[in-house]
C-alpha atoms as a PDB file:
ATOM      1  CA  UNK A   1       0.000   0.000   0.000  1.00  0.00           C
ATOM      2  CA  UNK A   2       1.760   3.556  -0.980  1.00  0.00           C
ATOM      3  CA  UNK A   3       0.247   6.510   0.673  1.00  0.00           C
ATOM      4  CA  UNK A   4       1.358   9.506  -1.697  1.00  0.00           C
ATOM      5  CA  UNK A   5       1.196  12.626   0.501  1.00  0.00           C
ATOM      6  CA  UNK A   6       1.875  14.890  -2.464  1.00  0.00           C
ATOM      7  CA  UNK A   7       4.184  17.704  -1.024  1.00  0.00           C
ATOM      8  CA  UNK A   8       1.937  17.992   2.375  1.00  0.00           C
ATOM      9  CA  UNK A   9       3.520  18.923   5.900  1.00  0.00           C
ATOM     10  CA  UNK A  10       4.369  14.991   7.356  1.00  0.00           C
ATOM     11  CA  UNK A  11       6.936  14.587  10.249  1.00  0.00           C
ATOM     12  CA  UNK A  12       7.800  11.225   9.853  1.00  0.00           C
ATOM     13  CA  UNK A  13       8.293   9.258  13.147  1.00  0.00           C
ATOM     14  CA  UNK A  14       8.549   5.553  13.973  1.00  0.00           C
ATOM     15  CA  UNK A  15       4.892   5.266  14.805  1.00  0.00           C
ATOM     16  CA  UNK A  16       2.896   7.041  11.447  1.00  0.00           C
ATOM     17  CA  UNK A  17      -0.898   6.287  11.562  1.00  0.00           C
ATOM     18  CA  UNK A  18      -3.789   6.777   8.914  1.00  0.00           C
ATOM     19  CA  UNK A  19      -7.376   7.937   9.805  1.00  0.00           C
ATOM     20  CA  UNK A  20     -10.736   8.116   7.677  1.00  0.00           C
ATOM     21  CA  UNK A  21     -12.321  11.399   7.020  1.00  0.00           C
ATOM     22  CA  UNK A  22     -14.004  10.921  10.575  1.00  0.00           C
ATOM     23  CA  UNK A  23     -10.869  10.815  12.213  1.00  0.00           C
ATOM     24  CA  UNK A  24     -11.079   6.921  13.527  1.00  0.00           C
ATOM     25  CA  UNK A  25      -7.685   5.305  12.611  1.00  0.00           C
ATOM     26  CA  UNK A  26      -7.934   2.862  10.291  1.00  0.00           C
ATOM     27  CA  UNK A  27      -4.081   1.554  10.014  1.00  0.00           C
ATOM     28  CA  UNK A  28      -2.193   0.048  12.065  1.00  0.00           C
ATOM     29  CA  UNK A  29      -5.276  -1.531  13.671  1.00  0.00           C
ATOM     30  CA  UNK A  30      -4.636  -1.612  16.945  1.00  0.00           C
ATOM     31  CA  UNK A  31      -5.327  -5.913  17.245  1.00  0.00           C
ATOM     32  CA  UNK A  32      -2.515  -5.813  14.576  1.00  0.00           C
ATOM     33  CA  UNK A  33       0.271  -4.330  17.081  1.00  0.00           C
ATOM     34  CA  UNK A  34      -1.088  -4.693  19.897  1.00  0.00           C
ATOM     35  CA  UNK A  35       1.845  -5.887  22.276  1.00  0.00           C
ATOM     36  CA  UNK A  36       4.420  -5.236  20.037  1.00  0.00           C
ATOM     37  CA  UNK A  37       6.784  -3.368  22.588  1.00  0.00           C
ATOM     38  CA  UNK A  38       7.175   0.438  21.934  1.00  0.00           C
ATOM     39  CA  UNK A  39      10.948  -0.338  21.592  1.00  0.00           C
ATOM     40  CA  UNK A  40      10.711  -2.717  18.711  1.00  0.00           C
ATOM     41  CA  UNK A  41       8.828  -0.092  16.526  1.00  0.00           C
ATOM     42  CA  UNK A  42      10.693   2.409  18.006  1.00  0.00           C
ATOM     43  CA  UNK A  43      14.114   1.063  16.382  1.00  0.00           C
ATOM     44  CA  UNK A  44      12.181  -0.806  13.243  1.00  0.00           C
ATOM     45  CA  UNK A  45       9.290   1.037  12.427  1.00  0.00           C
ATOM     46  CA  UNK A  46       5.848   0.190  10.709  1.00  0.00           C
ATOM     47  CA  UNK A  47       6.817   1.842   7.611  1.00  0.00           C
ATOM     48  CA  UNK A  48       8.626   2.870   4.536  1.00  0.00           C
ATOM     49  CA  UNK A  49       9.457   6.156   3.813  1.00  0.00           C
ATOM     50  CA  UNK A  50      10.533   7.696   0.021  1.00  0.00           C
ATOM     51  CA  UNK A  51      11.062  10.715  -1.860  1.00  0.00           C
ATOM     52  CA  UNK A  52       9.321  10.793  -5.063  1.00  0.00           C
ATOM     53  CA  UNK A  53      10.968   8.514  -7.886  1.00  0.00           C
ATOM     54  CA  UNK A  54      12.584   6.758  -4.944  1.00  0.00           C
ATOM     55  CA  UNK A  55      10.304   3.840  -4.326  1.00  0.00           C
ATOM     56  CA  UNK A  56      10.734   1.275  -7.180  1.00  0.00           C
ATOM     57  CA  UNK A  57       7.355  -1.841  -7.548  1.00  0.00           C
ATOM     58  CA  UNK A  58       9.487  -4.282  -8.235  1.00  0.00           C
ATOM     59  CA  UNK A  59       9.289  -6.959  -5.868  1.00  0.00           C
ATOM     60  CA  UNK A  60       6.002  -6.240  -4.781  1.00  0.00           C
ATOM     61  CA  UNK A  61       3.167  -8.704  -5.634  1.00  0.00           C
ATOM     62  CA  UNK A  62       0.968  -6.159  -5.738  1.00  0.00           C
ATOM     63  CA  UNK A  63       0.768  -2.210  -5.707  1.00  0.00           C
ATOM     64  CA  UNK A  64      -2.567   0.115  -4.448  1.00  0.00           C
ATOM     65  CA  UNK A  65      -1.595   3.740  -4.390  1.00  0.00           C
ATOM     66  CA  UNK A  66      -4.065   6.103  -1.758  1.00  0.00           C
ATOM     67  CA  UNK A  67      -3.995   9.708  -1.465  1.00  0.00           C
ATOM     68  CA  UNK A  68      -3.644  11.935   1.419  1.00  0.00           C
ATOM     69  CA  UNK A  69      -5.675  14.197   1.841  1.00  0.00           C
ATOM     70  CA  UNK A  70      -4.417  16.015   4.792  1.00  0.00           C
ATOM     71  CA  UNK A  71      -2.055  15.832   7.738  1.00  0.00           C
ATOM     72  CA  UNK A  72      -2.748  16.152  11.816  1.00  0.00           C
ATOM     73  CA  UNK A  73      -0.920  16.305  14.647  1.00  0.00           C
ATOM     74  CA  UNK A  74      -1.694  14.126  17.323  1.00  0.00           C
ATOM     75  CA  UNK A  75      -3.449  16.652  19.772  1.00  0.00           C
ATOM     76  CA  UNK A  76      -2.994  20.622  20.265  1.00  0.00           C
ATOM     77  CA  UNK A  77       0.160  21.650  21.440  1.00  0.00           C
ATOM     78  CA  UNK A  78       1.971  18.657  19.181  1.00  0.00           C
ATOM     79  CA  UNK A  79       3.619  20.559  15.921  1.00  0.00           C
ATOM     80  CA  UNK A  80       4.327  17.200  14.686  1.00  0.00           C
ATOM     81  CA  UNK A  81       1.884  16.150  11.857  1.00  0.00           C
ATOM     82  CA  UNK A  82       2.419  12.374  11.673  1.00  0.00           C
ATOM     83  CA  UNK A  83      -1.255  11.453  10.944  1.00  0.00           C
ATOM     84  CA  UNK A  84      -2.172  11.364   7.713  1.00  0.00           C
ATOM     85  CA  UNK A  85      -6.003  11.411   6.546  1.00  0.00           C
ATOM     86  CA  UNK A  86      -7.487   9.803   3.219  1.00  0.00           C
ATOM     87  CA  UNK A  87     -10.809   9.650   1.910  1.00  0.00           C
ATOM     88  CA  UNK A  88     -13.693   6.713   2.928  1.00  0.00           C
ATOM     89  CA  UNK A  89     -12.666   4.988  -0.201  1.00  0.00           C
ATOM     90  CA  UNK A  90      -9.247   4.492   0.398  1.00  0.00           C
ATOM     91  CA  UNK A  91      -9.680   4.339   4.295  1.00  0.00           C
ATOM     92  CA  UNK A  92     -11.493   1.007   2.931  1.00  0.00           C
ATOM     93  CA  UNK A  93      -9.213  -0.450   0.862  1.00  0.00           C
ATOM     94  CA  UNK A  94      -6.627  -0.007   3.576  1.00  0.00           C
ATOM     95  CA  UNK A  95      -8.964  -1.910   5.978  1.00  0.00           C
ATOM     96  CA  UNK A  96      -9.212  -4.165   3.401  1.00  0.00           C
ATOM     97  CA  UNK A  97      -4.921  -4.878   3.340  1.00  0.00           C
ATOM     98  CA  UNK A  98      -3.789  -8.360   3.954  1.00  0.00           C
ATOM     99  CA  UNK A  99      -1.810  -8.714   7.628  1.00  0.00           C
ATOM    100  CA  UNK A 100       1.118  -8.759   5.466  1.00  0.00           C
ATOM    101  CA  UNK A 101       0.736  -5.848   3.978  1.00  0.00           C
ATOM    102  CA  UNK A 102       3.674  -2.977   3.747  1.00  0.00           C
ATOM    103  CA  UNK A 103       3.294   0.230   4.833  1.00  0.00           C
ATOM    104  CA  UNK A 104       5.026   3.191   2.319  1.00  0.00           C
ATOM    105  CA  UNK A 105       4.863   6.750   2.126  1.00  0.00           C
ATOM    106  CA  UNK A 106       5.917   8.770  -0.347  1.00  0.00           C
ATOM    107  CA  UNK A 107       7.184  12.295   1.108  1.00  0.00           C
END
């Protein structure tokens, strides 16, 4: 799954997450990492991240490309905007995503 944010503000962080329109976070579901210590994503991550023309398909099975639509911080008082919104469609498909599914962003 690529998530193109298209030149909007993004601090990326070990820990990105994606929310619908409404604002309910649909990746990573929380049953998906849930007692994964903080160090392990901490040091790993959950995600790729790549400049434009960086990320290259090959290798990949398969390839569904969202769009953000806009960035958040995590609460007032945070200047870090590491959530990313997309639209119901896409929030779908990303429910959709097989366990196995890779994360990347495209800065």
């Amino acid at each position: 799954m690529v998530v193109e944010l298209m030149g909007l503000p993004y601090a990326q962080g070990p820990s990105p997450a994606i929310l619908d329109p409404a604002g309910r976070q649909v990746w990573p579901e929380a049953e998906r990492v849930r007692g994964v210590p903080t160090e392990v994503v901490d040091r790993s991550g959950i995600a790729l991240f790549f400049r434009p023309g960086e990320f290259r398909e090959e290798g990949y099975a398969r390839v569904v490309r969202v769009r953000a639509l806009q960035t958040r911080s995590r609460g007032e008082g945070n200047p870090f905007r590491e959530l990313v919104v997309v639209g119901e469609e896409d929030a779908r498909r990303l429910r959709e995503a097989p366990p196995t599914c890779q994360l990347v962003f495209i800065r």
